[in-house]
N, C-alpha and C. Protein backbone atom coordinates (compact mmCIF):
# COMPACT_ATOMS: atom_id res chain seq x y z
N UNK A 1 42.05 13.23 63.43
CA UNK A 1 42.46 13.74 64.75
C UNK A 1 43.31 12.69 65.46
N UNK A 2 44.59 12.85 65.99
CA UNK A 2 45.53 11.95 66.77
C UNK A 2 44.59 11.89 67.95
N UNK A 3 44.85 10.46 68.06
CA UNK A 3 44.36 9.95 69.91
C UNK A 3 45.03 9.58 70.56
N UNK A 4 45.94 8.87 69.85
CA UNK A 4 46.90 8.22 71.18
C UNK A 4 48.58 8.26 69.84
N UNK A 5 49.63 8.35 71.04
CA UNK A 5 50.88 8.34 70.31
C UNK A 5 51.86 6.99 70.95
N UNK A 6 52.51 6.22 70.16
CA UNK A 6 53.00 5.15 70.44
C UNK A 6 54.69 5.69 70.42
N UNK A 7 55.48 5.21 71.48
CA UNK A 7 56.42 6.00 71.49
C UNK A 7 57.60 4.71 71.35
N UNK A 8 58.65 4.82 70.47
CA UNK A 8 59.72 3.63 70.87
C UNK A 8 60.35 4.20 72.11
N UNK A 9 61.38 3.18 72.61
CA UNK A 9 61.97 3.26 73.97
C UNK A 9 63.29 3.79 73.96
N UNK A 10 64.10 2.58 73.08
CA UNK A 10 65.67 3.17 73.07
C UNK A 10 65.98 4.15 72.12
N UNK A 11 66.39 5.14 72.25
CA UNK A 11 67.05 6.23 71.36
C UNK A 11 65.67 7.16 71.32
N UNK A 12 64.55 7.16 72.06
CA UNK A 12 63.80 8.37 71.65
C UNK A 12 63.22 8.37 73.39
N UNK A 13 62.98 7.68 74.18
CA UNK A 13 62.76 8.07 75.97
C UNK A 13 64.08 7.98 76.65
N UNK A 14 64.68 6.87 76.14
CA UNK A 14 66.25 6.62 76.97
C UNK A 14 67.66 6.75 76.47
N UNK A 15 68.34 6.56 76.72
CA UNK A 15 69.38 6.94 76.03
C UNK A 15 70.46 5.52 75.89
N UNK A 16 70.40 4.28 75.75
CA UNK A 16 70.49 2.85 75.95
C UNK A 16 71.34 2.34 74.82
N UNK A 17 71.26 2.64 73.47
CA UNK A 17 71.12 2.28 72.83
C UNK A 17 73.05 2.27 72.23
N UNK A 18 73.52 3.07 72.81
CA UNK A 18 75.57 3.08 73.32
C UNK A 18 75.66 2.13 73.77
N UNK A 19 74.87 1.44 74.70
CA UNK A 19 74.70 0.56 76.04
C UNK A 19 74.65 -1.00 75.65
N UNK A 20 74.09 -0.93 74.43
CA UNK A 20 73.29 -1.70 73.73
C UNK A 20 74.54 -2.74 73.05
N UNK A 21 75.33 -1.50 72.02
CA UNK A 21 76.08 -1.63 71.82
C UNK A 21 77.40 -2.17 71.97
N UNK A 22 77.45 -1.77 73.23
CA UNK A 22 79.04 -1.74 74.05
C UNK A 22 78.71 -3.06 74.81
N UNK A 23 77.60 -3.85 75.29
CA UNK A 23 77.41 -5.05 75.43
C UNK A 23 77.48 -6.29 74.45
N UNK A 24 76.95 -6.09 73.12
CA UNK A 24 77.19 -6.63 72.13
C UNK A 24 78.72 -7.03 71.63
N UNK A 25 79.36 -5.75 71.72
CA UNK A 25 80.57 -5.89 71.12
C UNK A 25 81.49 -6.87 71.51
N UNK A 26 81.51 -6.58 73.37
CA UNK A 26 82.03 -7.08 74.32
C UNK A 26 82.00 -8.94 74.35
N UNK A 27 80.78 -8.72 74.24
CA UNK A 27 80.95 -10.24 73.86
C UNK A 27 81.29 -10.92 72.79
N UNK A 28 81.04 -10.32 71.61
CA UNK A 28 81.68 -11.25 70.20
C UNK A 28 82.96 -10.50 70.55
N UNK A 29 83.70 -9.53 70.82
CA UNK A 29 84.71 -10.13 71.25
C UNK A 29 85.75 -11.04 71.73
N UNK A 30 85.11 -11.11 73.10
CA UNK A 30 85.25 -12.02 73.59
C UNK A 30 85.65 -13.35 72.83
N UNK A 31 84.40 -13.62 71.94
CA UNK A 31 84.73 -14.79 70.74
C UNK A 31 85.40 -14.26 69.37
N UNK A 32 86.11 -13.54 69.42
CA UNK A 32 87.02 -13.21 68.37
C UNK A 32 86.16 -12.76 67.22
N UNK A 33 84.94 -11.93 67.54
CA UNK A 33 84.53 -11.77 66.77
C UNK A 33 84.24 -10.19 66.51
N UNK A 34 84.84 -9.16 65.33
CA UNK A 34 85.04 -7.82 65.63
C UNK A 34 83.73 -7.10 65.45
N UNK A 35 82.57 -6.19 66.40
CA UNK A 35 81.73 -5.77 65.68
C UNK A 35 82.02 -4.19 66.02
N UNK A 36 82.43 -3.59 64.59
CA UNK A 36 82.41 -2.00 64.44
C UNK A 36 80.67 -1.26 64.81
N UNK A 37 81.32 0.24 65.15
CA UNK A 37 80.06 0.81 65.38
C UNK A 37 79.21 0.60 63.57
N UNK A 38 79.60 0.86 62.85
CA UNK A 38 79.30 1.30 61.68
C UNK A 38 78.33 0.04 61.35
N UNK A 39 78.90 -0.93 61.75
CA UNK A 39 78.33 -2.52 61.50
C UNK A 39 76.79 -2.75 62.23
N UNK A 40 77.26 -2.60 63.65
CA UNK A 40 75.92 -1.68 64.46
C UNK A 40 74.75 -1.42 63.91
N UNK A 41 75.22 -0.49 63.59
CA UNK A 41 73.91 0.69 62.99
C UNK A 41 73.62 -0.03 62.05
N UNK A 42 74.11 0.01 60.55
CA UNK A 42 73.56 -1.37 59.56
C UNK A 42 72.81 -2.30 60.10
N UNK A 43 73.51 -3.02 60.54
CA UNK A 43 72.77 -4.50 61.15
C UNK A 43 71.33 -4.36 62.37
N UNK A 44 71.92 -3.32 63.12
CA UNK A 44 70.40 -3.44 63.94
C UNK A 44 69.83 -2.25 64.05
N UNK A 45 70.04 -1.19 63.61
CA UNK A 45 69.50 -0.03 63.65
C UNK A 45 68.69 0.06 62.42
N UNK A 46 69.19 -0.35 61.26
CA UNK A 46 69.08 -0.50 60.21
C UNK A 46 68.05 -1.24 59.38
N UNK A 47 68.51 -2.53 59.91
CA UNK A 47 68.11 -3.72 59.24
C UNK A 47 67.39 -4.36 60.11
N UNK A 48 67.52 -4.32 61.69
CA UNK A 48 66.76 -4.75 62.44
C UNK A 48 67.11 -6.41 62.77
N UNK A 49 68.50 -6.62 62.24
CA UNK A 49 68.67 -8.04 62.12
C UNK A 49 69.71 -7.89 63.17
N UNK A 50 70.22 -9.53 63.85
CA UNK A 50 71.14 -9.64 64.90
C UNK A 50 72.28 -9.46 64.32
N UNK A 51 73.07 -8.30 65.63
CA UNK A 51 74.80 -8.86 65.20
C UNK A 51 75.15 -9.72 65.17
N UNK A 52 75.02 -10.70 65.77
CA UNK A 52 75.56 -12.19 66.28
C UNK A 52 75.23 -12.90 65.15
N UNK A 53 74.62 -12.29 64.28
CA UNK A 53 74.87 -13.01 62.31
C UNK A 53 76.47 -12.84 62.14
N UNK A 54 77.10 -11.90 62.58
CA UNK A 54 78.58 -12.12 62.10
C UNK A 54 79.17 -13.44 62.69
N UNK A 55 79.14 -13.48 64.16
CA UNK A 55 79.42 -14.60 64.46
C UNK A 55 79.11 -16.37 63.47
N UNK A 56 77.85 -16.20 63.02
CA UNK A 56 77.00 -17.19 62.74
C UNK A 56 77.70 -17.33 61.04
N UNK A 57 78.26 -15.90 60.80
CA UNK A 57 79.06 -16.55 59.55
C UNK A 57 80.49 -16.80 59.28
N UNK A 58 81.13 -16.91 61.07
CA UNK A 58 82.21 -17.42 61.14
C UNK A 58 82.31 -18.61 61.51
N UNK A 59 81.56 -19.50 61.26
CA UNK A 59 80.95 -21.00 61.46
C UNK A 59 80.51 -21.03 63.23
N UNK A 60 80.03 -20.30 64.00
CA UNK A 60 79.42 -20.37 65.30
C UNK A 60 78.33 -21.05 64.95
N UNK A 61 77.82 -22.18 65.88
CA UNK A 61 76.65 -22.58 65.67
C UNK A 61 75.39 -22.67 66.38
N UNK A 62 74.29 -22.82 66.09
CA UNK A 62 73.09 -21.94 66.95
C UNK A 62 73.32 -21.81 68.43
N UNK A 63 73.67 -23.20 69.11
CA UNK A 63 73.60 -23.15 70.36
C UNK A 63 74.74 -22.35 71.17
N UNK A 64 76.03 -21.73 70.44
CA UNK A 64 77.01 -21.37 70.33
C UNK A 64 76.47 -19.54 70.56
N UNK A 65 75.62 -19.72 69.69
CA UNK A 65 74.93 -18.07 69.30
C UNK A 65 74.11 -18.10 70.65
N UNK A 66 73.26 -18.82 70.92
CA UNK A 66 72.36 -18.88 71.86
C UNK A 66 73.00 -18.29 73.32
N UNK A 67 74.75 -19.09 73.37
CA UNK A 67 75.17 -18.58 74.73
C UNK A 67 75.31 -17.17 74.65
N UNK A 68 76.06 -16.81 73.61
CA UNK A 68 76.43 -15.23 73.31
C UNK A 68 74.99 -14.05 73.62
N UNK A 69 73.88 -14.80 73.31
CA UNK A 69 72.77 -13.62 73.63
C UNK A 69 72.69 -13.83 74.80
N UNK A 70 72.69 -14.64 75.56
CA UNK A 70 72.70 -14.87 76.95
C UNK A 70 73.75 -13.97 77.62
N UNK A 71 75.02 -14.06 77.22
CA UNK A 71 76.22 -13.55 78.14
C UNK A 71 75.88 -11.63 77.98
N UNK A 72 75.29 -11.21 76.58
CA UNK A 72 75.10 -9.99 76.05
C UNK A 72 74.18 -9.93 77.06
N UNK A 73 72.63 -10.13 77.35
CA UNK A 73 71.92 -10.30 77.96
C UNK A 73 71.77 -9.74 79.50
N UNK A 74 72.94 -10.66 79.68
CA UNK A 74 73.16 -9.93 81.49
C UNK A 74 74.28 -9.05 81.07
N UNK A 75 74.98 -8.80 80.49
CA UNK A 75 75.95 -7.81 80.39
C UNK A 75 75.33 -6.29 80.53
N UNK A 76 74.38 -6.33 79.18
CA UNK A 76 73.66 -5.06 79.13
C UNK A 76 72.58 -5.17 79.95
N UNK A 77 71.73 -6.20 80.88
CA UNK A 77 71.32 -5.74 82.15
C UNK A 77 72.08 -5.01 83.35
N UNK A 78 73.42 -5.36 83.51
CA UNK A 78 74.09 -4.87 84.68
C UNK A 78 74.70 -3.35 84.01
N UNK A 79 74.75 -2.77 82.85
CA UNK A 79 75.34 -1.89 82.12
C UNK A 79 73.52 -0.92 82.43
N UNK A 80 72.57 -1.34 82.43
CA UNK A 80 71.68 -0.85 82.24
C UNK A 80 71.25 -0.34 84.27
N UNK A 81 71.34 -1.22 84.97
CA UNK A 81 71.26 -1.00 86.65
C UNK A 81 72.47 -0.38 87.07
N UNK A 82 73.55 0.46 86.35
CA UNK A 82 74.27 1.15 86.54
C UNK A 82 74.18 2.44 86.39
N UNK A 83 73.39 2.82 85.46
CA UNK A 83 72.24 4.03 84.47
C UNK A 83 72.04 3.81 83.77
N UNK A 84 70.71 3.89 83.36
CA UNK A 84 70.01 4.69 82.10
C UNK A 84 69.19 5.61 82.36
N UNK A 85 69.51 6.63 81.76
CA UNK A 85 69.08 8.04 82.43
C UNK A 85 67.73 7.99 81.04
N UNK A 86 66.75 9.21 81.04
CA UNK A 86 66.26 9.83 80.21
C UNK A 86 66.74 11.04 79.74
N UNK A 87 66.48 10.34 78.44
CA UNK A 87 67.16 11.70 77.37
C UNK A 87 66.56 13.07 77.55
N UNK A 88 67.11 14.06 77.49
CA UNK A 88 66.78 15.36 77.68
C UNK A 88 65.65 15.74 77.25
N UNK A 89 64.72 16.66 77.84
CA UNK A 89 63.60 17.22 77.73
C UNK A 89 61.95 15.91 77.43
N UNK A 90 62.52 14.32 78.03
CA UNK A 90 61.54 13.81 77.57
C UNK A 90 60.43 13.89 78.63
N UNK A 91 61.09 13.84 80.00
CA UNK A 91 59.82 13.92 81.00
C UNK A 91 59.10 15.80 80.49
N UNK A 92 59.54 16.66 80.45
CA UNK A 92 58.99 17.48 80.60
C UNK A 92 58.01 17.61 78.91
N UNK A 93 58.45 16.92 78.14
CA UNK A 93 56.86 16.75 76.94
C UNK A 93 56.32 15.74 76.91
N UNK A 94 56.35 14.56 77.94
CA UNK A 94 55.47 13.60 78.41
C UNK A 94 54.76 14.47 79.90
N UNK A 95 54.62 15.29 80.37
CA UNK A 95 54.15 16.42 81.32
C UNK A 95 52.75 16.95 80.88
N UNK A 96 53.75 17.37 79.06
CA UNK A 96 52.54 18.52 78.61
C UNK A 96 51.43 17.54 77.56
N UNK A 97 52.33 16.35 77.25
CA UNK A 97 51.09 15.56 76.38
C UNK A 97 50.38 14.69 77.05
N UNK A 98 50.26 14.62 78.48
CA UNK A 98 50.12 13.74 79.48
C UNK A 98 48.34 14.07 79.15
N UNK A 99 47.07 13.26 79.35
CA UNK A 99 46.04 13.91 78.93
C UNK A 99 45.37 13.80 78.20
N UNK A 100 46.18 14.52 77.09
CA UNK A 100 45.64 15.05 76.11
C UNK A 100 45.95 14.17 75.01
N UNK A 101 46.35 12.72 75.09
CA UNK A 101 46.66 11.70 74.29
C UNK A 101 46.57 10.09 74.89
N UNK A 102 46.29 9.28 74.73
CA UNK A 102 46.33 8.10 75.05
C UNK A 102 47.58 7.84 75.00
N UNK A 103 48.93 7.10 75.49
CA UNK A 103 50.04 6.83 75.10
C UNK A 103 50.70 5.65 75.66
N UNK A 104 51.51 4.96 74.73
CA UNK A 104 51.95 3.73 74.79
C UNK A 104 53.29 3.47 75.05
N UNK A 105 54.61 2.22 75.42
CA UNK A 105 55.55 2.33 74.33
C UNK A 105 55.49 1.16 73.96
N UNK A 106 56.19 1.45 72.95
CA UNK A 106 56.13 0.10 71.63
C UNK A 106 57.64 -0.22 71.78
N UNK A 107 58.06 -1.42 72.03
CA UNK A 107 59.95 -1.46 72.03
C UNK A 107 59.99 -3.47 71.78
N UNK A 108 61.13 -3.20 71.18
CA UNK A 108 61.52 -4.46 70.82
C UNK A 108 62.47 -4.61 72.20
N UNK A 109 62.52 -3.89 73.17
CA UNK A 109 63.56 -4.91 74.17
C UNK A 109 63.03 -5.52 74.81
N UNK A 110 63.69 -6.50 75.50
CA UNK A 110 62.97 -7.86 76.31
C UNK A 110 62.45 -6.86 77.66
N UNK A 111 61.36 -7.58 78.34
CA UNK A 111 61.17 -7.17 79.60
C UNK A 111 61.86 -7.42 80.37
N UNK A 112 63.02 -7.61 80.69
CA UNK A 112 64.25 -7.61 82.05
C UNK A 112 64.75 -6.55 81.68
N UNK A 113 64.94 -5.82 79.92
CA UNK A 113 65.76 -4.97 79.90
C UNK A 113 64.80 -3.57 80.54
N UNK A 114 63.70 -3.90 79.87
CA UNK A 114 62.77 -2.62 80.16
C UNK A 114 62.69 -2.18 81.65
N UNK A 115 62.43 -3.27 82.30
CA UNK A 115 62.39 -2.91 83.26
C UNK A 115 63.80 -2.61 84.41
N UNK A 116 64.49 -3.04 83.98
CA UNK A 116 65.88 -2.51 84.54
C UNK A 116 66.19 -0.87 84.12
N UNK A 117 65.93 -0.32 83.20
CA UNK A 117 65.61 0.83 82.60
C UNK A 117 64.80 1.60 83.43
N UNK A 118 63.59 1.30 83.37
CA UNK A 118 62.57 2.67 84.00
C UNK A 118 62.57 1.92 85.58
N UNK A 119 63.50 1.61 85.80
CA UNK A 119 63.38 1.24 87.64
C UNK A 119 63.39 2.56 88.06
N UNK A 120 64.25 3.22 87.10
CA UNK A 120 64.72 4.45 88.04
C UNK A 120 64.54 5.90 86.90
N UNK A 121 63.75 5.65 85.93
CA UNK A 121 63.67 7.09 85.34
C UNK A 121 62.52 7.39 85.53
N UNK A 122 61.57 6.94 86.33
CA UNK A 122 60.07 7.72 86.51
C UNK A 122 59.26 8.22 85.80
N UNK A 123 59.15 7.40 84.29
CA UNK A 123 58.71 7.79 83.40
C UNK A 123 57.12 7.28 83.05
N UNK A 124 57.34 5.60 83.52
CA UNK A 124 56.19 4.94 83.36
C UNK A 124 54.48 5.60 83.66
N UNK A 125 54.07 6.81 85.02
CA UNK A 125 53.27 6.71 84.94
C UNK A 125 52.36 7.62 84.33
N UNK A 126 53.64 7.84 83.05
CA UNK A 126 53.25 9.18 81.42
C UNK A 126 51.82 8.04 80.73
N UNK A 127 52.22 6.64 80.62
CA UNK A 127 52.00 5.64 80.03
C UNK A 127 50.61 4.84 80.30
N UNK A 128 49.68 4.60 79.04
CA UNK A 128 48.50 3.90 79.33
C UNK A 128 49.13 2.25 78.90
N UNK A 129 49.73 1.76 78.30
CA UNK A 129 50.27 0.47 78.29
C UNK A 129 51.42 1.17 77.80
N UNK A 130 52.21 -0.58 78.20
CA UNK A 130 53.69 -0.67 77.67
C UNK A 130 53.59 -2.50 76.53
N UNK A 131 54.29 -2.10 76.26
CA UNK A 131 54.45 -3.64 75.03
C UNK A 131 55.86 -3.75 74.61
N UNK A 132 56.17 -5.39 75.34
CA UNK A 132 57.92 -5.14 74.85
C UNK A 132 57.99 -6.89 74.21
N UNK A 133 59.14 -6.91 73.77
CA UNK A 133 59.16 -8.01 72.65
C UNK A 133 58.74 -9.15 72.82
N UNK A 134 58.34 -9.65 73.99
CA UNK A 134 57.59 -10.68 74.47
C UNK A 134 56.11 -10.98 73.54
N UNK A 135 55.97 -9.94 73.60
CA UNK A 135 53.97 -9.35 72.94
C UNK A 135 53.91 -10.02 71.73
N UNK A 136 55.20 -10.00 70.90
CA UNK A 136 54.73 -10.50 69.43
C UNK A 136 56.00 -10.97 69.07
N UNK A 137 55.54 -12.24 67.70
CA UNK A 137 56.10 -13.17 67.07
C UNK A 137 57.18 -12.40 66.63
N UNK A 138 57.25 -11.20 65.28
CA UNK A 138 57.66 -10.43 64.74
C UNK A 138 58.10 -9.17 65.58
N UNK A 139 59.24 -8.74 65.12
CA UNK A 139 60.01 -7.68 65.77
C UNK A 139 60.21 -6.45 64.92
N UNK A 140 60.14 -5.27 65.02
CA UNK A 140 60.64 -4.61 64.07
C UNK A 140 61.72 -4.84 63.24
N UNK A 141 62.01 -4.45 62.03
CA UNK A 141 61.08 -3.63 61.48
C UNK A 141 59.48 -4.44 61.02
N UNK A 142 59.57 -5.60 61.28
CA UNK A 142 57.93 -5.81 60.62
C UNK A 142 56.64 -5.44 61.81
N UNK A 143 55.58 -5.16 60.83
CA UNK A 143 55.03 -4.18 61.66
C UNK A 143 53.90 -4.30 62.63
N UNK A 144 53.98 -6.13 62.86
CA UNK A 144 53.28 -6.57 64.29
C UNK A 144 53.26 -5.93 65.77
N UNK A 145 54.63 -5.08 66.13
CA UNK A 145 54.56 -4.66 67.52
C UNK A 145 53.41 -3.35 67.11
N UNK A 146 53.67 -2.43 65.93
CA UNK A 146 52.07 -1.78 66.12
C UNK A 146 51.24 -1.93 65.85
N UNK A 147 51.20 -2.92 64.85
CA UNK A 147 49.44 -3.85 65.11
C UNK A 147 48.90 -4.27 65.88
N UNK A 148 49.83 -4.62 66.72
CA UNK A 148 49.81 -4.94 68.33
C UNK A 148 49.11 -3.76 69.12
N UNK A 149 50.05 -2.78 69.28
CA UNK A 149 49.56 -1.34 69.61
C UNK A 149 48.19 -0.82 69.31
N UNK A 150 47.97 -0.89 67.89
CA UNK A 150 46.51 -0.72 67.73
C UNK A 150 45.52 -1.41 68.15
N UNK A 151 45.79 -2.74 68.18
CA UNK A 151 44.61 -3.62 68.82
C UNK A 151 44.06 -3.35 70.17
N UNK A 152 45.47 -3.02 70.95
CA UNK A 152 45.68 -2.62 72.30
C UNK A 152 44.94 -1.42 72.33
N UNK A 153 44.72 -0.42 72.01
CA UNK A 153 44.18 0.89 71.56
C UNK A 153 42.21 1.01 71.00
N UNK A 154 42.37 -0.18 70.49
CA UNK A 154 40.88 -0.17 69.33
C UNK A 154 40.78 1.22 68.98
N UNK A 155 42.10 1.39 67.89
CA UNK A 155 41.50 2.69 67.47
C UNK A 155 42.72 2.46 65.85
N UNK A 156 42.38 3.60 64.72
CA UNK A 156 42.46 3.28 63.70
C UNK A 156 43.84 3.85 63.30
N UNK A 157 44.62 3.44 61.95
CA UNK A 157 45.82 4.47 62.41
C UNK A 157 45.87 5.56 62.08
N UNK A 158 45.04 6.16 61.66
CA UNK A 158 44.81 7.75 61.23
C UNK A 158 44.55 8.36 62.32
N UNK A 159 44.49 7.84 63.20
CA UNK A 159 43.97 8.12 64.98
C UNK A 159 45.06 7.95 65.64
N UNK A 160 46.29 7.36 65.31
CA UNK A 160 47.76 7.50 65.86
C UNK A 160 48.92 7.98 65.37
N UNK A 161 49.63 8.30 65.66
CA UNK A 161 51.31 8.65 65.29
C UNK A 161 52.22 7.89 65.97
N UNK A 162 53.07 7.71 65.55
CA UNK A 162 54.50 6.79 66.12
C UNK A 162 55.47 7.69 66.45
N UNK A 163 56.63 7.59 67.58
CA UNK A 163 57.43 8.18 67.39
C UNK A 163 58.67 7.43 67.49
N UNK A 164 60.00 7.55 66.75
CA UNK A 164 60.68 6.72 66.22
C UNK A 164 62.59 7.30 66.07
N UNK A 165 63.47 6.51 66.41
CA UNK A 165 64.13 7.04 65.79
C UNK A 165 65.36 6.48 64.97
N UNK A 166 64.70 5.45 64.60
CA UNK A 166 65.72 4.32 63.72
C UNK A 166 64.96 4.10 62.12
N UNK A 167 65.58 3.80 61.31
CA UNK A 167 65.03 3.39 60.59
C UNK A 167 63.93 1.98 60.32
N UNK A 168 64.63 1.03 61.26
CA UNK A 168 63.46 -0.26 61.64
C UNK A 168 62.68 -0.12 62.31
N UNK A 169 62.42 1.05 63.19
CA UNK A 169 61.64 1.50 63.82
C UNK A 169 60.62 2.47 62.71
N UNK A 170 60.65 2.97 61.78
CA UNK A 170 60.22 3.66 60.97
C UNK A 170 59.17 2.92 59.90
N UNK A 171 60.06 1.95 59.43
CA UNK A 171 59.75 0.77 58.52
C UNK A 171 58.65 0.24 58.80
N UNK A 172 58.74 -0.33 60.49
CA UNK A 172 57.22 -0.86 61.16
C UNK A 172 56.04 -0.06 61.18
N UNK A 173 56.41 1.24 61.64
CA UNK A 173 55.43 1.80 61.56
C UNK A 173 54.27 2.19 60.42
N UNK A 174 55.69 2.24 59.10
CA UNK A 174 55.18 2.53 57.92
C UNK A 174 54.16 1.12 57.53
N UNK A 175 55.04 -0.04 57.59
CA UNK A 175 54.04 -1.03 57.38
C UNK A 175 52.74 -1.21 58.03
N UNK A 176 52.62 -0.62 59.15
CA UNK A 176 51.32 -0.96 59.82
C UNK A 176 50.42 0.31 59.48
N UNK A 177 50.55 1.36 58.68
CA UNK A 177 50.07 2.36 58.37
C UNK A 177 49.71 3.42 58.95
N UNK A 178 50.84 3.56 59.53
CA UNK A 178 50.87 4.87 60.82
C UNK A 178 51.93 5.80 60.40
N UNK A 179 51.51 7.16 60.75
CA UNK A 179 52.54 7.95 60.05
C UNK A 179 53.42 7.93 61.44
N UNK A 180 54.57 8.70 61.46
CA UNK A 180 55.81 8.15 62.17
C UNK A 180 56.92 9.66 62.29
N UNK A 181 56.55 9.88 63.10
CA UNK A 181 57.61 11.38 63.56
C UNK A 181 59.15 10.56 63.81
N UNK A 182 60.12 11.05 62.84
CA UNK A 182 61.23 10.75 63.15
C UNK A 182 62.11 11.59 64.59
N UNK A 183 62.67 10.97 65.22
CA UNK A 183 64.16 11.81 65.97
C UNK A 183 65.28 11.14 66.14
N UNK A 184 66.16 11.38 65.08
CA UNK A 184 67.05 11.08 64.63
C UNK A 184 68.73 11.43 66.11
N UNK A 185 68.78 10.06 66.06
CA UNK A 185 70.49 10.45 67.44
C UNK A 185 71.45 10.01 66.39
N UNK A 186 72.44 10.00 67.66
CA UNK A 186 73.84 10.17 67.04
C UNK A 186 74.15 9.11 66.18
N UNK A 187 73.21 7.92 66.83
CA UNK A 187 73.64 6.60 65.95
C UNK A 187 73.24 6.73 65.19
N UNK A 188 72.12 7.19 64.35
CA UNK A 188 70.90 7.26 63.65
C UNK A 188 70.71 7.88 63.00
N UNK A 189 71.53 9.32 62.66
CA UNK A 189 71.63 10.16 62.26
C UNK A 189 71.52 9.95 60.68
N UNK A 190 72.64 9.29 60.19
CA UNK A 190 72.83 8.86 58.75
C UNK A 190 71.55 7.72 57.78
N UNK A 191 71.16 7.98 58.14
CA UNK A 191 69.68 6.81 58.02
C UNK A 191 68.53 7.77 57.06
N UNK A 192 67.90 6.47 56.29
CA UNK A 192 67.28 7.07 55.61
C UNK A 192 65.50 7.40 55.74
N UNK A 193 65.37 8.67 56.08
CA UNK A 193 64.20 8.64 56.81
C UNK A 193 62.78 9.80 55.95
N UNK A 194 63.03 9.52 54.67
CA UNK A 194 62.35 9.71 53.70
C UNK A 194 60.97 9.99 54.19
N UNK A 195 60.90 8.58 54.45
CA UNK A 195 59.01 8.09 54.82
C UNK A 195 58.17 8.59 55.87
N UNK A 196 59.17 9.38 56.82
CA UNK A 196 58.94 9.70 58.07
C UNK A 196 57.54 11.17 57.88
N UNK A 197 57.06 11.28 58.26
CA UNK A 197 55.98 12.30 58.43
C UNK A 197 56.30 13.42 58.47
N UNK A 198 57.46 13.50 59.74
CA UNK A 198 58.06 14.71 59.93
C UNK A 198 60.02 14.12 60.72
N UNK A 199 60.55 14.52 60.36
CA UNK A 199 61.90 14.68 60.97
C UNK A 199 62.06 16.06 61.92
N UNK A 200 62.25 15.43 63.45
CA UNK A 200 62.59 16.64 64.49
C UNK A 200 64.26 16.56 65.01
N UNK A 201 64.44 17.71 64.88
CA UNK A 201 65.76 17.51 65.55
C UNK A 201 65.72 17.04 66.92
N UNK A 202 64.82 17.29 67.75
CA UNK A 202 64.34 17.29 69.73
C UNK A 202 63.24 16.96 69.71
N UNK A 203 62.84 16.17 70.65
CA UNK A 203 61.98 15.20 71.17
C UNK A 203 60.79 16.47 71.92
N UNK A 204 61.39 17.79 72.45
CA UNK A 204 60.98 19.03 72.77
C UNK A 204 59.42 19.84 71.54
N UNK A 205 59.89 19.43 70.45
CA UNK A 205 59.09 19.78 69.24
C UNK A 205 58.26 19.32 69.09
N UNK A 206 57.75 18.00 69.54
CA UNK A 206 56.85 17.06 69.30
C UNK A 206 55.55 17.67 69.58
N UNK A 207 55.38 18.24 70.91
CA UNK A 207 53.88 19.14 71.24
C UNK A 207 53.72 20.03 70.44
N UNK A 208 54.24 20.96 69.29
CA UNK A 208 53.90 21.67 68.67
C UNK A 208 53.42 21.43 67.41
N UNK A 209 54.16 20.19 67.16
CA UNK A 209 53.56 19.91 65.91
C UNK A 209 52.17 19.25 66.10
N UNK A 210 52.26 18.34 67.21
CA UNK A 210 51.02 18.16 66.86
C UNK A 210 49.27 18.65 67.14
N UNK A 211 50.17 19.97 67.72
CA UNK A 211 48.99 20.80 67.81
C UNK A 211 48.69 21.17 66.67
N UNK A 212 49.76 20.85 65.34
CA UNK A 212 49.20 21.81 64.02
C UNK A 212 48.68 20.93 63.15
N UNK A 213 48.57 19.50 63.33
CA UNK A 213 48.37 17.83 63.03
C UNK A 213 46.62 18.05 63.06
């Protein structure tokens, strides 16, 4: 029987993850450094690893890298206190699962980003904890932020579901032994999501299935 559902943040409550992007770019730009969408998705959607490895293999060196997450940093904070809206139909099935589930989110973004985010989407008080990359050593895809989650929970993972919509987001979950409802966006789309429990097209579907769970 599900008890509680652990939800990621960017690309499955918010819609950030363009945002994410278009901050990143901007700055290895800046340092002559080109990052395609396509590269993107590979590298951190994907793989879960930093863009700013491209930089790092155009001889940039750590402390060099260090400024660049910094300048990205406040970039996509002020990109983020401009909007980030919630993605369609999520308040209204955080409404109907409100209750009737224990619920978390699980996110690898820093807490300045998080919270620059739900300043203004009114989502938080769906939520019995939140956990953002601060919480743990390991980042997705390895699968400490929901081991994390479970501890937080004292409950087993046959007693949770994840919901997810990246592949490193998938990966973690799988490693920590939680099955893992995919919802696949635009970035995300092409990804391989085999392992996933179930693949939804809408975030809308989620209450039905797991009434049949």
């Amino acid at each position: 029987m599900i008890k509680a559902i652990f939800w990621d943040n960017d690309g499955i409550l918010v819609d950030t993850e363009p945002l994410y992007f278009q901050a990143t770019r901007e700055v290895l730009a800046h340092h002559n450094v080109v990052l395609t969408r396509e590269e993107f998705i590979r590298i951190s959607l994907q793989q879960g690893q930093s863009a700013f490895d491209l930089a790092r293999d155009q001889g940039y060196d750590p402390a060099e890298l260090e400024q660049m997450r910094r300048q990205r940093n406040r970039r996509y904070t002020r990109l983020l206190e401009e909007g980030a809206e919630a993605l369609p139909h999520v308040e209204e099935t955080l409404k109907a699962l409100y209750g009737r589930f224990r619920m978390g989110i699980v996110t690898s973004s820093l807490a300045e980003h998080f919270n620059a985010i739900h300043s203004q989407t009114g989502l938080l008080p769906y939520f019995d904890f939140t956990l953002t990359r601060e919480q743990y050593a390991q980042t997705k895809p390895h699968p400490e932020p929901y081991l994390t989650a479970l501890l937080r929970c004292g409950l087993s993972p046959k007693e949770c579901i994840v919901i997810e919509d990246s592949e490193r987001g998938l990966a973690a979950a799988v490693a920590a032994g939680l099955r893992c409802i995919a919802i696949p966006t635009e970035l995300t789309r092409g990804g391989d999501f085999s392992q996933a429990f179930a693949v939804l097209e809408d975030v809308s579907e989620i209450s039905s299935l797991l009434s049949r769970i």
